[in-house]
C-alpha atoms as a PDB file:
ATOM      1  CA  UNK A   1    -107.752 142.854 -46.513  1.00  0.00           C
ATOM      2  CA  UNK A   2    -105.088 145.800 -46.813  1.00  0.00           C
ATOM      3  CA  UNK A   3    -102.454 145.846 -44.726  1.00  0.00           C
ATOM      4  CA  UNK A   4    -101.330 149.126 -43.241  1.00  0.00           C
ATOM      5  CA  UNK A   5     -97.801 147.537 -41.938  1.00  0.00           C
ATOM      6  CA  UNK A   6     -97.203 146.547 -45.239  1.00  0.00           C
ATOM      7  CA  UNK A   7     -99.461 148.972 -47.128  1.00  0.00           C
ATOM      8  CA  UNK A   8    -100.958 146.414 -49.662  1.00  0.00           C
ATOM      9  CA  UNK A   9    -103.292 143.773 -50.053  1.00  0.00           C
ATOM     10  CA  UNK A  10    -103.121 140.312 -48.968  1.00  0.00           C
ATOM     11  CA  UNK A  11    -105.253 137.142 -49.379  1.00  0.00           C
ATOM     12  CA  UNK A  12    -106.917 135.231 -46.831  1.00  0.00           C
ATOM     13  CA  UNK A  13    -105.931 131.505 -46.925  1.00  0.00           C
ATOM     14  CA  UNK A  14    -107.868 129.695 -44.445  1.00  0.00           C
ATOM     15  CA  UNK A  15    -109.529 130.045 -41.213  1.00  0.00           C
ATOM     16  CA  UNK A  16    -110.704 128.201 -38.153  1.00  0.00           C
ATOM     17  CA  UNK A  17    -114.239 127.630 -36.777  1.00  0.00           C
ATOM     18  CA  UNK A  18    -114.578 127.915 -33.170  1.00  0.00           C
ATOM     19  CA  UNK A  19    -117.644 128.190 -30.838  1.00  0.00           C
ATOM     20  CA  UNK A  20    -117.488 129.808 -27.715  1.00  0.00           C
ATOM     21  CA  UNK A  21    -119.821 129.091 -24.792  1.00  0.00           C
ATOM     22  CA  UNK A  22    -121.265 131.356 -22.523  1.00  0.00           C
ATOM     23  CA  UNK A  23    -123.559 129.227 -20.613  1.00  0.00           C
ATOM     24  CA  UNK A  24    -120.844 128.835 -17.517  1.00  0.00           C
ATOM     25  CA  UNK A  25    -117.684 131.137 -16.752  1.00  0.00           C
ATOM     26  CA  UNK A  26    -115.847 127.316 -16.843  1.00  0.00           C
ATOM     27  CA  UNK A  27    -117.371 126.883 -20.667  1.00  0.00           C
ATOM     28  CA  UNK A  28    -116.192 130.136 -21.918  1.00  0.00           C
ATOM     29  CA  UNK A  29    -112.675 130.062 -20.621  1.00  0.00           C
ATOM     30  CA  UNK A  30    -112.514 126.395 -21.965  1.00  0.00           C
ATOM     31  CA  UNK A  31    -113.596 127.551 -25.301  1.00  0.00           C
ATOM     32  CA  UNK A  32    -111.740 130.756 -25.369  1.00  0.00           C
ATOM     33  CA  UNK A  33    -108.565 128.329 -24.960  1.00  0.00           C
ATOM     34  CA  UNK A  34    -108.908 127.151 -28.428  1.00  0.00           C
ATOM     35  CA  UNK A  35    -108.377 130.808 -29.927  1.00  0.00           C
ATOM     36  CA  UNK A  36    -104.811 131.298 -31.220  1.00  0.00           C
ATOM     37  CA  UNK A  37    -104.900 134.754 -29.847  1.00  0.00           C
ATOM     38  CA  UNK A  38    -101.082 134.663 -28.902  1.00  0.00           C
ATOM     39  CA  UNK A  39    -100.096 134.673 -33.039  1.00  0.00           C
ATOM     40  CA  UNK A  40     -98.096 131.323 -32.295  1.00  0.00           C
ATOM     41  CA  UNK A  41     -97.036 131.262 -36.171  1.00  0.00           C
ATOM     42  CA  UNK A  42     -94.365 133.827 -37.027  1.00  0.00           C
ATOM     43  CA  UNK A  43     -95.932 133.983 -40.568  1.00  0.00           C
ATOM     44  CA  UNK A  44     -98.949 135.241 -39.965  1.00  0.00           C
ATOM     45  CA  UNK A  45     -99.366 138.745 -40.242  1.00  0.00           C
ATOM     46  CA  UNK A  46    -102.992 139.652 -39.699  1.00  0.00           C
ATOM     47  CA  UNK A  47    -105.711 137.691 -38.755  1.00  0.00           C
ATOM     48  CA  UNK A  48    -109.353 138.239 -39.181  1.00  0.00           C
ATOM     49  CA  UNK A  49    -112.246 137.731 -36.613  1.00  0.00           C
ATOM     50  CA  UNK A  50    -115.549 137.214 -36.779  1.00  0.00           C
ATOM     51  CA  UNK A  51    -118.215 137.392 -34.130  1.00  0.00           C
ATOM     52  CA  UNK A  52    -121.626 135.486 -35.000  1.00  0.00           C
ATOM     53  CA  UNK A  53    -124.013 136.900 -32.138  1.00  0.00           C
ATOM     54  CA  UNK A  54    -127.861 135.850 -32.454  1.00  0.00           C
ATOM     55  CA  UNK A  55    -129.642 138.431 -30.516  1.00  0.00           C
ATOM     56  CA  UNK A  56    -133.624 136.725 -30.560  1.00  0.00           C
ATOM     57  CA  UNK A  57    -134.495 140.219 -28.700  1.00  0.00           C
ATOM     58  CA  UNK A  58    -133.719 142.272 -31.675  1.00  0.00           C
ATOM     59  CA  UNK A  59    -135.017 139.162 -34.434  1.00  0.00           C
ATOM     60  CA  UNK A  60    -131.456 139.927 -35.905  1.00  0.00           C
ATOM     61  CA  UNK A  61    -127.985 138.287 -36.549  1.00  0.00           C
ATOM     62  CA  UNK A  62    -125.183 140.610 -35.847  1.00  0.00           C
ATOM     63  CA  UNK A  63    -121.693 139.840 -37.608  1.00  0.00           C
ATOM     64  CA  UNK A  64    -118.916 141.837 -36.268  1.00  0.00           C
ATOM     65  CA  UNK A  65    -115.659 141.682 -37.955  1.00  0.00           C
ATOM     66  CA  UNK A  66    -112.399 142.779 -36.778  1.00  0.00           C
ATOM     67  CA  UNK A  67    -108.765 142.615 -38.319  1.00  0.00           C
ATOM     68  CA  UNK A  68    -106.110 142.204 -35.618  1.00  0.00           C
ATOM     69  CA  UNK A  69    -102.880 142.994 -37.266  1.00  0.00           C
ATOM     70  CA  UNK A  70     -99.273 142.121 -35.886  1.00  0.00           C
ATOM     71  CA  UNK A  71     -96.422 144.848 -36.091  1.00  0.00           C
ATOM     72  CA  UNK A  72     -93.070 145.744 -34.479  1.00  0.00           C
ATOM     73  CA  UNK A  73     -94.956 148.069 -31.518  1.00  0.00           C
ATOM     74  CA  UNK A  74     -97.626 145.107 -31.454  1.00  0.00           C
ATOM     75  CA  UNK A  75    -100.870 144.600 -32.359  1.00  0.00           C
ATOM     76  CA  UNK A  76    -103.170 147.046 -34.335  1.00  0.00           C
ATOM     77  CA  UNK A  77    -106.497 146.491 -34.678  1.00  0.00           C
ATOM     78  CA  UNK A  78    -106.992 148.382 -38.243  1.00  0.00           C
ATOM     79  CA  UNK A  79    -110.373 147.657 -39.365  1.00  0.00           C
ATOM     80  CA  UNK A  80    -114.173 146.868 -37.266  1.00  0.00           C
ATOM     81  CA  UNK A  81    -117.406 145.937 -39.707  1.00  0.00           C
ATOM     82  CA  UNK A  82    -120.578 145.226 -38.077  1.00  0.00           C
ATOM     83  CA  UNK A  83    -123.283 143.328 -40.592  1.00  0.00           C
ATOM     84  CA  UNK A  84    -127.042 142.827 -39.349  1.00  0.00           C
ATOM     85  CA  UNK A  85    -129.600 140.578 -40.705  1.00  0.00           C
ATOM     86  CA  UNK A  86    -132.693 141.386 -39.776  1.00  0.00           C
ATOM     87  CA  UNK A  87    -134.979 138.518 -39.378  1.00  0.00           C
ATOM     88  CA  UNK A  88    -137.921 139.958 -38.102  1.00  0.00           C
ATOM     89  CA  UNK A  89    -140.983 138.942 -39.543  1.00  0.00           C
ATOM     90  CA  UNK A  90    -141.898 141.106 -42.689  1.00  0.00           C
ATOM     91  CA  UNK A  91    -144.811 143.555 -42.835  1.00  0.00           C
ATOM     92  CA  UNK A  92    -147.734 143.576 -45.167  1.00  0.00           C
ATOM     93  CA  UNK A  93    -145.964 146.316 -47.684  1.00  0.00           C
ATOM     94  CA  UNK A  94    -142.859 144.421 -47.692  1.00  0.00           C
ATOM     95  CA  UNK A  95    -144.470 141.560 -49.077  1.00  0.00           C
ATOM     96  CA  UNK A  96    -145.987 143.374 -51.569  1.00  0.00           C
ATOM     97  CA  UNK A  97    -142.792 145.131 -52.516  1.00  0.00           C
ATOM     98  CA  UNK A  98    -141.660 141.481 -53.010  1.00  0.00           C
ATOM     99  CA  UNK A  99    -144.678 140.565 -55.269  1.00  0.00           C
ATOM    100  CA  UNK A 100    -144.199 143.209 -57.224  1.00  0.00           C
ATOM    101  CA  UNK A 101    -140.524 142.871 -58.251  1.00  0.00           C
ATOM    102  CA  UNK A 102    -141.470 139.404 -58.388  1.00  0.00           C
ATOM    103  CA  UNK A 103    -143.701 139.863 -60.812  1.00  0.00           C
ATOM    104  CA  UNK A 104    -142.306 142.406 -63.185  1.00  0.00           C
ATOM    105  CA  UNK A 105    -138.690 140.478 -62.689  1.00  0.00           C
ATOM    106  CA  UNK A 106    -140.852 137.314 -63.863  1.00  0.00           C
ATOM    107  CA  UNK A 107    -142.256 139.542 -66.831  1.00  0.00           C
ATOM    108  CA  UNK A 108    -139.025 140.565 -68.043  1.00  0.00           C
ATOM    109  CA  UNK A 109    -137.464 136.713 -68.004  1.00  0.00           C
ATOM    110  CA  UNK A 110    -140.462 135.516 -69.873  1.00  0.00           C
ATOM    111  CA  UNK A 111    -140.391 138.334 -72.773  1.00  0.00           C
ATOM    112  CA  UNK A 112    -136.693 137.974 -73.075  1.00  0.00           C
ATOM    113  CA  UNK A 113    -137.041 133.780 -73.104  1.00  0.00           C
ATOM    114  CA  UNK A 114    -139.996 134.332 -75.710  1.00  0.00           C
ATOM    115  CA  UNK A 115    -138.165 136.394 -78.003  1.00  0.00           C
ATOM    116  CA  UNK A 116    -135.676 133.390 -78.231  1.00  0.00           C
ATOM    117  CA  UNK A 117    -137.844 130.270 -78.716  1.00  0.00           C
ATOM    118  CA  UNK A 118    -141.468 131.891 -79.896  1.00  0.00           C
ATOM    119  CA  UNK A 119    -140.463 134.803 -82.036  1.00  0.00           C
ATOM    120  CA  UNK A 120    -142.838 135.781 -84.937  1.00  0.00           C
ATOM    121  CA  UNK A 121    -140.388 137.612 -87.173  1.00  0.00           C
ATOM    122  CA  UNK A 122    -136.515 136.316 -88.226  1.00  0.00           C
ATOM    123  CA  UNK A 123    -135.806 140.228 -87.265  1.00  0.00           C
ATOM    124  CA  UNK A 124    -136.812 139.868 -83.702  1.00  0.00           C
ATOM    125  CA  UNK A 125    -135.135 136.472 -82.758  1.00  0.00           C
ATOM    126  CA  UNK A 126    -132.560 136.409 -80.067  1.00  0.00           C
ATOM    127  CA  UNK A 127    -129.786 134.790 -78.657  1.00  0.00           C
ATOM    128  CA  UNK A 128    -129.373 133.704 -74.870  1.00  0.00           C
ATOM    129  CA  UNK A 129    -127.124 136.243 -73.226  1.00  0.00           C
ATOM    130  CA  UNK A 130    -125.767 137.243 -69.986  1.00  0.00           C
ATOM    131  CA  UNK A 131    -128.717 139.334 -69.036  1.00  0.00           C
ATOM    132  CA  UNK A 132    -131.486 136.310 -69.127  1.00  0.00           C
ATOM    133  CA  UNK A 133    -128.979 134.723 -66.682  1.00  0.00           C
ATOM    134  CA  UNK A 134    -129.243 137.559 -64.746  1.00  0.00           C
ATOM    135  CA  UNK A 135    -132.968 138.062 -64.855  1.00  0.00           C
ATOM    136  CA  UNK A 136    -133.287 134.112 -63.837  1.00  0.00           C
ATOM    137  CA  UNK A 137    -130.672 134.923 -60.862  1.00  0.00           C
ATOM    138  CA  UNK A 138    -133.293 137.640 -59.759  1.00  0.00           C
ATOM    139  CA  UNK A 139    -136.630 135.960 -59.930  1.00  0.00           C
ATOM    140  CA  UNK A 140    -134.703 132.728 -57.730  1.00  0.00           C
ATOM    141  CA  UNK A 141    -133.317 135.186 -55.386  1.00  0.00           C
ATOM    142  CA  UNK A 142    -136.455 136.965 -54.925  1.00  0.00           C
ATOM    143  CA  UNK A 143    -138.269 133.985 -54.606  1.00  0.00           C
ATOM    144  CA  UNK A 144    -135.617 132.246 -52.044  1.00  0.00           C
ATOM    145  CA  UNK A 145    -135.645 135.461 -50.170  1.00  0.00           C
ATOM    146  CA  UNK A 146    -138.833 135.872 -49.638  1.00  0.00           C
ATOM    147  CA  UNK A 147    -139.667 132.388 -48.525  1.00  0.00           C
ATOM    148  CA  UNK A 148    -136.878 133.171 -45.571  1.00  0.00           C
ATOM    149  CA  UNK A 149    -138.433 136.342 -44.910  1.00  0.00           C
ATOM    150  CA  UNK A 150    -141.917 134.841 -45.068  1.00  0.00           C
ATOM    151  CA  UNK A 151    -141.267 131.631 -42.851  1.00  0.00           C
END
């Protein structure tokens, strides 16, 4: 994350899971007690948090993201991301958007992997490169993700 009290970059090191509970007000103030939100280390200059919220009204996850960041007038809060995965069930064009890519991503592996084992001509042989690792990376990813999105 970059640091505008120091004005570089710095590496994140570690981090703490904690679940809060909002079924009772007793729950959440018990679980809101585990936070260090006081900055009891004196080394630590920033600290990153991250709220997981599963919101089954919108079919989504939301991650927000902030980075609290300590300084002489006190804290700063520099930086605010919000992520959403959508986990609604698909529609009948996005699956066949999937099968498509699917297939022509499938296509490309296989005519790349034949021109390395089943070649006719010594010209046309082939070694196994970077890009039929990525081509395999993108038929299991397509494949993974649309099993998710499917289910």
């Amino acid at each position: 994350a970059f640091s505008y009290f120091s004005g570089r970059i710095s590496a994140q090191v570690g981090g703490n899971w904690t679940q809060l509970a909002f079924s009772t007000e007793e729950a959440f103030d018990e679980s809101i007690e585990t936070l260090d939100y006081n900055w009891t280390s004196t080394t630590t200059r920033a600290q990153q948090m991250a709220l997981i919220i599963y919101a089954p009204s919108f079919d989504a996850v939301f991650i927000l993201r902030y980075i609290f960041e300590q300084s002489i007038a006190g804290r700063v809060y520099p930086s605010t991301r919000l992520e959403t995965i959508n986990l609604s069930p698909m529609r009948d064009g996005d699956v066949l958007i999937y099968g498509v890519c699917l297939v022509f991503s499938l296509i490309m592996l296989l005519l790349g992997l034949r021109r390395i084992w089943c070649y006719q001509y010594e010209e046309e042989k082939s070694t196994l490169n970077g890009w039929h690792v990525v081509n395999a990376i993108l038929v299991v990813t397509l494949m993974v993700s649309l099993a998710f999105r499917k289910s």
